[in-house]
N, C-alpha and C. Protein backbone atom coordinates (compact mmCIF):
# COMPACT_ATOMS: atom_id res chain seq x y z
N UNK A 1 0.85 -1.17 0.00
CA UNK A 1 0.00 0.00 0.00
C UNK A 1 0.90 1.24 0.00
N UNK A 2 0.79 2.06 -0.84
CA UNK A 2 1.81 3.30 -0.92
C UNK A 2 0.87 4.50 0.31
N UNK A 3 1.85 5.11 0.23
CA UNK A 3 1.95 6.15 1.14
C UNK A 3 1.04 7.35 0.23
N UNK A 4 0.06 7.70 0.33
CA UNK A 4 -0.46 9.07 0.01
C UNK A 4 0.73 10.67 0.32
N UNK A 5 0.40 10.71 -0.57
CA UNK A 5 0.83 12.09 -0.64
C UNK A 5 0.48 13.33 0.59
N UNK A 6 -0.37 13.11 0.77
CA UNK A 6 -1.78 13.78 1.74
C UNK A 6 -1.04 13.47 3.13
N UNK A 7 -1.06 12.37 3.60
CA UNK A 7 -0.64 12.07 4.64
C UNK A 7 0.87 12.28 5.06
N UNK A 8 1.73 12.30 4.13
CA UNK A 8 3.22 12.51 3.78
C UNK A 8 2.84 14.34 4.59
N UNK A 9 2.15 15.23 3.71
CA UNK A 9 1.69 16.58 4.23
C UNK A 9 1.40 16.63 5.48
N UNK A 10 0.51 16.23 5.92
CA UNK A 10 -0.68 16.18 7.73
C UNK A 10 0.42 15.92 8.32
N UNK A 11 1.57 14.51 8.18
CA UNK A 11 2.86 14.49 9.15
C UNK A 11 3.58 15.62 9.60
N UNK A 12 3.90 16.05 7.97
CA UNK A 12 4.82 17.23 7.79
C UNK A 12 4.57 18.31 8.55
N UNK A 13 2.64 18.62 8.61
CA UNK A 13 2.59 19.93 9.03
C UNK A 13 2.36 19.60 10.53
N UNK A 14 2.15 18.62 11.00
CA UNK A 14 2.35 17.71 12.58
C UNK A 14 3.78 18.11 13.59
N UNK A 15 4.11 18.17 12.62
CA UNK A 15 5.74 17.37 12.73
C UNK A 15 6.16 19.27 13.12
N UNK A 16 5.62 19.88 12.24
CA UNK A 16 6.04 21.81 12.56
C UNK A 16 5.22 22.04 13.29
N UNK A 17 4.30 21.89 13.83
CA UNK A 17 2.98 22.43 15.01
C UNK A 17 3.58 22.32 16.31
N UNK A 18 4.30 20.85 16.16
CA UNK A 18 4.52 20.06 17.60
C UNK A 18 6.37 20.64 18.09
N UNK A 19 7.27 20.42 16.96
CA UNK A 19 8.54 21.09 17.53
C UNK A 19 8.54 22.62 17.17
N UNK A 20 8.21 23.05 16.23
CA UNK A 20 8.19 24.47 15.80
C UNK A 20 9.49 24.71 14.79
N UNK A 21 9.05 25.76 13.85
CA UNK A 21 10.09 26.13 12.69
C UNK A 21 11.55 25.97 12.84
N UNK A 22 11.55 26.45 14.24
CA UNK A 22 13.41 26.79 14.82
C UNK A 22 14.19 25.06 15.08
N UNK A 23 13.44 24.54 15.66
CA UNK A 23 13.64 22.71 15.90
C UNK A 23 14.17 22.02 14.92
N UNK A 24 13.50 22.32 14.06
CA UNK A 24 13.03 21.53 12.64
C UNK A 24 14.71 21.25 12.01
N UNK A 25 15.72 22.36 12.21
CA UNK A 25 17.19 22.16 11.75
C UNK A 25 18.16 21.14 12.49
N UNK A 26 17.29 21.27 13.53
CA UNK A 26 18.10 20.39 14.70
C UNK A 26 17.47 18.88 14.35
N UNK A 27 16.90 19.03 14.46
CA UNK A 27 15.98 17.11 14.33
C UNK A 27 16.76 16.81 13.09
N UNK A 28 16.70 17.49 11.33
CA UNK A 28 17.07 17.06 10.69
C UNK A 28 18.43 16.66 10.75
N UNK A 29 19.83 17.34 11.28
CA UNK A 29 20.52 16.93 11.74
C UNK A 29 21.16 15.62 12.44
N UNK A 30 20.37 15.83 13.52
CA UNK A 30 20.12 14.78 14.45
C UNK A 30 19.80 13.23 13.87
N UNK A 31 18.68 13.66 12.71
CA UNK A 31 18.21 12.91 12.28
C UNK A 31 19.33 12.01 11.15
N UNK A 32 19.58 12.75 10.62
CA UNK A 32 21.18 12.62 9.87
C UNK A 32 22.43 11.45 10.55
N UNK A 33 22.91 12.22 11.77
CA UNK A 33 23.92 12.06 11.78
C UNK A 33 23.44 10.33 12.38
N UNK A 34 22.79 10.03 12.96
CA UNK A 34 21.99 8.84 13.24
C UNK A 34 22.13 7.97 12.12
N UNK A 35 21.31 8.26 10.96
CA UNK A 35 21.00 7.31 9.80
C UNK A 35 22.55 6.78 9.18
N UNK A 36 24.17 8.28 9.46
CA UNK A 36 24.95 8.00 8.94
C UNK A 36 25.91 6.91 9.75
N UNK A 37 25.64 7.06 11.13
CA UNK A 37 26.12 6.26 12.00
C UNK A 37 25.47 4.61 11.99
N UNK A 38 24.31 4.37 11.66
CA UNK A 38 23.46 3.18 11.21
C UNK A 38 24.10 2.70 10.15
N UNK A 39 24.23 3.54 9.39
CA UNK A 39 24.98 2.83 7.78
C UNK A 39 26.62 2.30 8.08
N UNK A 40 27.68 3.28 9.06
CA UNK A 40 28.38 2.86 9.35
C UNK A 40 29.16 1.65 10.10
N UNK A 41 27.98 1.71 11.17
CA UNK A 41 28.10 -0.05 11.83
C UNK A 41 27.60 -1.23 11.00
N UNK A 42 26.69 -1.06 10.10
CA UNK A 42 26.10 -1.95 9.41
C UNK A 42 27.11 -2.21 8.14
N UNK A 43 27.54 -1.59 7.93
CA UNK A 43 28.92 -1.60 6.71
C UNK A 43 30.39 -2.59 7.40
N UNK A 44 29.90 -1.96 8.46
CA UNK A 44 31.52 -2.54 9.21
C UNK A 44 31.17 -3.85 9.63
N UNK A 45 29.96 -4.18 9.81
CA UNK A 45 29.81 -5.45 10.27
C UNK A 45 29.80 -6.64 8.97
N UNK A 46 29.43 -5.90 8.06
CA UNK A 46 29.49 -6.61 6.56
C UNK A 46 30.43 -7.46 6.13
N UNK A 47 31.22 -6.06 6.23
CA UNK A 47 32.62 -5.85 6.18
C UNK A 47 33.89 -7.21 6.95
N UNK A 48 32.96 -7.40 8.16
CA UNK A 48 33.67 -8.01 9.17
C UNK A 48 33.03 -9.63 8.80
N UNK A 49 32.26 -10.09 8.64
CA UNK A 49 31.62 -11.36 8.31
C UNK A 49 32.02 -11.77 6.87
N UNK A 50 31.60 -10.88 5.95
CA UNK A 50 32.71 -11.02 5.00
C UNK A 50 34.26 -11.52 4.79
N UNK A 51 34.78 -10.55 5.90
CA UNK A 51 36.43 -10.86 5.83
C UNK A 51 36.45 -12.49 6.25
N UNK A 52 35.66 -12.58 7.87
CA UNK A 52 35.30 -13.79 8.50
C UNK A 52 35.07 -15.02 7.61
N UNK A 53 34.52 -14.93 6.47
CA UNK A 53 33.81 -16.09 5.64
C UNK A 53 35.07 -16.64 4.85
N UNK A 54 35.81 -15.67 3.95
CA UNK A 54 36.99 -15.73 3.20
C UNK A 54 38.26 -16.34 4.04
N UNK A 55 38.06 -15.76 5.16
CA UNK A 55 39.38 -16.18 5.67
C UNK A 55 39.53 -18.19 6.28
N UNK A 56 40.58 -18.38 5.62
CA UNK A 56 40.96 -19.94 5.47
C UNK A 56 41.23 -20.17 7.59
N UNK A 57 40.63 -21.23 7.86
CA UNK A 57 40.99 -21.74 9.48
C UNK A 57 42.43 -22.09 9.02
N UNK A 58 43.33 -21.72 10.12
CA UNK A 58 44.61 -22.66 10.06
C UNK A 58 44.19 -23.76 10.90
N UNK A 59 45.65 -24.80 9.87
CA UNK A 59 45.55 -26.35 9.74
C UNK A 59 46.22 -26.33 11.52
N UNK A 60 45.73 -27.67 12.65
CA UNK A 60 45.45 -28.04 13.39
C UNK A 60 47.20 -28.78 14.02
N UNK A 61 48.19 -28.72 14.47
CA UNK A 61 48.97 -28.99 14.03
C UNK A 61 49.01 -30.24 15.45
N UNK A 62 49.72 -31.89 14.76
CA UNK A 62 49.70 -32.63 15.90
C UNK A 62 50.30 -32.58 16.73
N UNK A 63 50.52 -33.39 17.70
CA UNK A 63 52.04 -33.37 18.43
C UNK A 63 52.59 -34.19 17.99
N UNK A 64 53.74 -33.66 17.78
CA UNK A 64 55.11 -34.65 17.56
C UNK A 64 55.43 -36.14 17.84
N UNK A 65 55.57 -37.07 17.05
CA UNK A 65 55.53 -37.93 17.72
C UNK A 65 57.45 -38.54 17.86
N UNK A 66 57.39 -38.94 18.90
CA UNK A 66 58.81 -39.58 19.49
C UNK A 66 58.90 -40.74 19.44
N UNK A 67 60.18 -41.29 19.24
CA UNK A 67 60.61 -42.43 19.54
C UNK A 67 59.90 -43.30 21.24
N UNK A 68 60.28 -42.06 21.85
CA UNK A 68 60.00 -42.72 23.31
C UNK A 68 58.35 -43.35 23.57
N UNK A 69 57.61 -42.42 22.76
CA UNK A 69 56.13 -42.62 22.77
C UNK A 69 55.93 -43.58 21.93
N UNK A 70 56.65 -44.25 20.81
CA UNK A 70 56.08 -44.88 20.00
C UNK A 70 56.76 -46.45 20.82
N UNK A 71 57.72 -46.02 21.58
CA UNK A 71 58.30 -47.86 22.44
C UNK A 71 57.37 -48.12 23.68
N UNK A 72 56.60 -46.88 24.18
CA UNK A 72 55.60 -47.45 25.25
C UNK A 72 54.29 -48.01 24.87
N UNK A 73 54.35 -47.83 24.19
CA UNK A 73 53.10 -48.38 23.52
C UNK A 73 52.20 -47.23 22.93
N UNK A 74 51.23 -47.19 23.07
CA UNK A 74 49.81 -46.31 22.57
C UNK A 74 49.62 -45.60 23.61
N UNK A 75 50.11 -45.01 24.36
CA UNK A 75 49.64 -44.58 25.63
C UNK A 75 50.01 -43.31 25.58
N UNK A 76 49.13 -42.23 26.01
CA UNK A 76 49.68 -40.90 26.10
C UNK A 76 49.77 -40.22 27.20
N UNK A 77 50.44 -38.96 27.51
CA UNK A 77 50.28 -38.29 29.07
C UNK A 77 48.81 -37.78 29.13
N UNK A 78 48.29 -37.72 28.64
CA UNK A 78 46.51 -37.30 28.54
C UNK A 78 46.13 -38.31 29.94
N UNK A 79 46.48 -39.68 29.15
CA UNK A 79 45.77 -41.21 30.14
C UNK A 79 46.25 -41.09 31.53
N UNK A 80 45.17 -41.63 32.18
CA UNK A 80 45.48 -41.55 33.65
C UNK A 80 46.33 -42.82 33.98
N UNK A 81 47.18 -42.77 34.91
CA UNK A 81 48.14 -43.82 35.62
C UNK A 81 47.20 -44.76 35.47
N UNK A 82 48.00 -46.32 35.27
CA UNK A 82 47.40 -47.73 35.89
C UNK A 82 47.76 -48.18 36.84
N UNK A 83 47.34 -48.07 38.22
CA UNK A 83 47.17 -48.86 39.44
C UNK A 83 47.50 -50.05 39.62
């Protein structure tokens, strides 16, 4: 449903009744620097999920394995003592 024209007006002249002529520079402003600050976080976050998506995980690297670990068997320092 579009917006009438008419009603776009009744706001308009709402909108000057209620703050008054002198206001009206300040709100737009206000109103401004808001919408430019909205666009800015919303850019940067883009921005940031973007980079996030592209960027490759580094590869997982094992531990080393030793001689000494490979003559005890399968057993690692992780495992708890055997009793």
């Amino acid at each position: 449903m579009p917006i009438h024209p008419l009603w776009i007006a009744a706001i308009l002249v709402i909108v000057l009744i209620v703050f008054g002529p002198g206001r009206l520079p300040e709100l737009g402003s206000a109103a401004g620097k808001a919408m430019r600050e909205f666009r800015k976080a919303t850019s940067e976050l883009t921005n940031d999920l973007t980079a996030a998506a592209q960027a490759k995980p580094e590869p997982v690297a094992a531990a080393p394995v030793t001689s000494e670990s490979t003559a005890k068997g399968s057993t690692s320092e992780a495992d708890p003592p055997k009793s």
